[in-house]
Protein backbone atom coordinates (compact mmCIF):
# COMPACT_ATOMS: atom_id res chain seq x y z
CA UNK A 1 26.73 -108.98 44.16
CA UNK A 2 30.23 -109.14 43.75
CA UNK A 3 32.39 -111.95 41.85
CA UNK A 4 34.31 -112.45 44.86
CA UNK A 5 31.36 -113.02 47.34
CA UNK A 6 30.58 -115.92 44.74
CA UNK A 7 33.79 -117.40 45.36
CA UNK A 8 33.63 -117.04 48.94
CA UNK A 9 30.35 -118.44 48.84
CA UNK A 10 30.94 -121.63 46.84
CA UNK A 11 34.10 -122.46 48.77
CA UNK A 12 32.28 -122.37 51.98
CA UNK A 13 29.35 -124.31 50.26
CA UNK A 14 30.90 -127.61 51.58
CA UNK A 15 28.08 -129.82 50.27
CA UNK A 16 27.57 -128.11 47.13
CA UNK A 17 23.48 -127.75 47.64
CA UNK A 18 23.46 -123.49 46.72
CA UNK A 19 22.80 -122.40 50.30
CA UNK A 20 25.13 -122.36 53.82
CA UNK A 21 24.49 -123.14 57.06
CA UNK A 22 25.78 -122.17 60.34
CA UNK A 23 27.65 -125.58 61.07
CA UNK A 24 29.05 -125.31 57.53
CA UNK A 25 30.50 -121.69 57.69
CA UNK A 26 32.05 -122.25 60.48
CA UNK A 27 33.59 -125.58 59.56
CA UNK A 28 34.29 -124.06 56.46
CA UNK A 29 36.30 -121.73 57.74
CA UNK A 30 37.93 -123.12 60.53
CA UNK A 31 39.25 -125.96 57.72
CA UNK A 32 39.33 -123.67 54.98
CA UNK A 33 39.56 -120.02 56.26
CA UNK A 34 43.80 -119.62 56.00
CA UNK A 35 44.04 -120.58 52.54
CA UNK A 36 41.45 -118.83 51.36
CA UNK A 37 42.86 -115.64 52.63
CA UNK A 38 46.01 -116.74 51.48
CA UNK A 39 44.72 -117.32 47.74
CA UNK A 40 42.71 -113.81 48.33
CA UNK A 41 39.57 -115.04 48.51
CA UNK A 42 39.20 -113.86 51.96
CA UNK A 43 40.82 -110.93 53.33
CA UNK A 44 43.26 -111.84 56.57
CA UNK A 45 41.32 -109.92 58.99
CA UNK A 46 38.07 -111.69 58.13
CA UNK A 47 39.08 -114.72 59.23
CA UNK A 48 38.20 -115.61 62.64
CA UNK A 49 37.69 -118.20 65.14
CA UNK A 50 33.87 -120.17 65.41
CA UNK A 51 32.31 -117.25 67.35
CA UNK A 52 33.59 -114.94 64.08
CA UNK A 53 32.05 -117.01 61.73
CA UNK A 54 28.50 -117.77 63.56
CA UNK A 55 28.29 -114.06 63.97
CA UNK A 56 29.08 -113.33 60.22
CA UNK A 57 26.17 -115.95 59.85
CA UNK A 58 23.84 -114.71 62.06
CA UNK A 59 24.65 -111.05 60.55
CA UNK A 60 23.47 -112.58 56.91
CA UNK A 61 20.36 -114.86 57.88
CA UNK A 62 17.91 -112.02 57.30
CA UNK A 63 14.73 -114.22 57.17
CA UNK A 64 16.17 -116.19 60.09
CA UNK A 65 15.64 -119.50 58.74
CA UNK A 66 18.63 -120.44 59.18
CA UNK A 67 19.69 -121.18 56.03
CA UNK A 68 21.88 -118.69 53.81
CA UNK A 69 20.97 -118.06 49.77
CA UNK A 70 23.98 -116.50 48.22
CA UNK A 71 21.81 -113.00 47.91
CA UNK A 72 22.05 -113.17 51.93
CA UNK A 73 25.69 -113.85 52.13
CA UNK A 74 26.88 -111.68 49.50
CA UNK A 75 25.16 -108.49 51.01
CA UNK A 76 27.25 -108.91 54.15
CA UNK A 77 29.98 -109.83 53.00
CA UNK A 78 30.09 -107.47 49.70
CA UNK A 79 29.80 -104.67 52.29
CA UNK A 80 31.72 -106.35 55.12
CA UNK A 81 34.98 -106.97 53.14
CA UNK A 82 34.49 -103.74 50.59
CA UNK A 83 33.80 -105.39 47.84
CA UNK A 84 30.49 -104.24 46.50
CA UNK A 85 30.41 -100.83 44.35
CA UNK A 86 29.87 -97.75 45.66
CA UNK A 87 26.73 -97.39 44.80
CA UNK A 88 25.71 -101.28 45.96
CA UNK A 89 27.01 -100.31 49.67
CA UNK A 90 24.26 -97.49 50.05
């Protein structure tokens, strides 16, 4: 899991309780989403409009409970955004 992920993860972690859901990614980063990319948090291209960000979340809740640990978000978006090693994106 990548350093940056964690970033990511805590910014979009509006109420600061260690998981995301789908209401709170997307607010997240409809409010938040510019910045971030323009602190390089986020790369440009990743962010979206609301159907972007439920499908990122939908791509990460692997258990489908619809809730998002930071394991869950950081393997999409450690492989969606490049930042994982080499040998973490096999």
């Amino acid at each position: 899991m990548s350093e940056k992920a964690r970033v990511l993860f805590d910014a979009l972690d509006l109420d600061q309780d260690g998981s995301l859901t789908r209401a709170e990614v997307i607010r997240a980063l409809r409010e938040k989403g510019p910045t971030l990319a323009a602190r390089g948090v986020l790369p440009f291209w990743g962010v979206g409009g609301d159907e972007a960000s439920a499908a990122l979340f939908d791509a990460a809740d692997q258990n489908g409970d619809r809730v998002l640990s930071f394991e869950e978000f950081a393997a999409v978006v450690d492989r969606r955004f490049g930042w994982g090693s080499p040998a973490s994106r096999t």
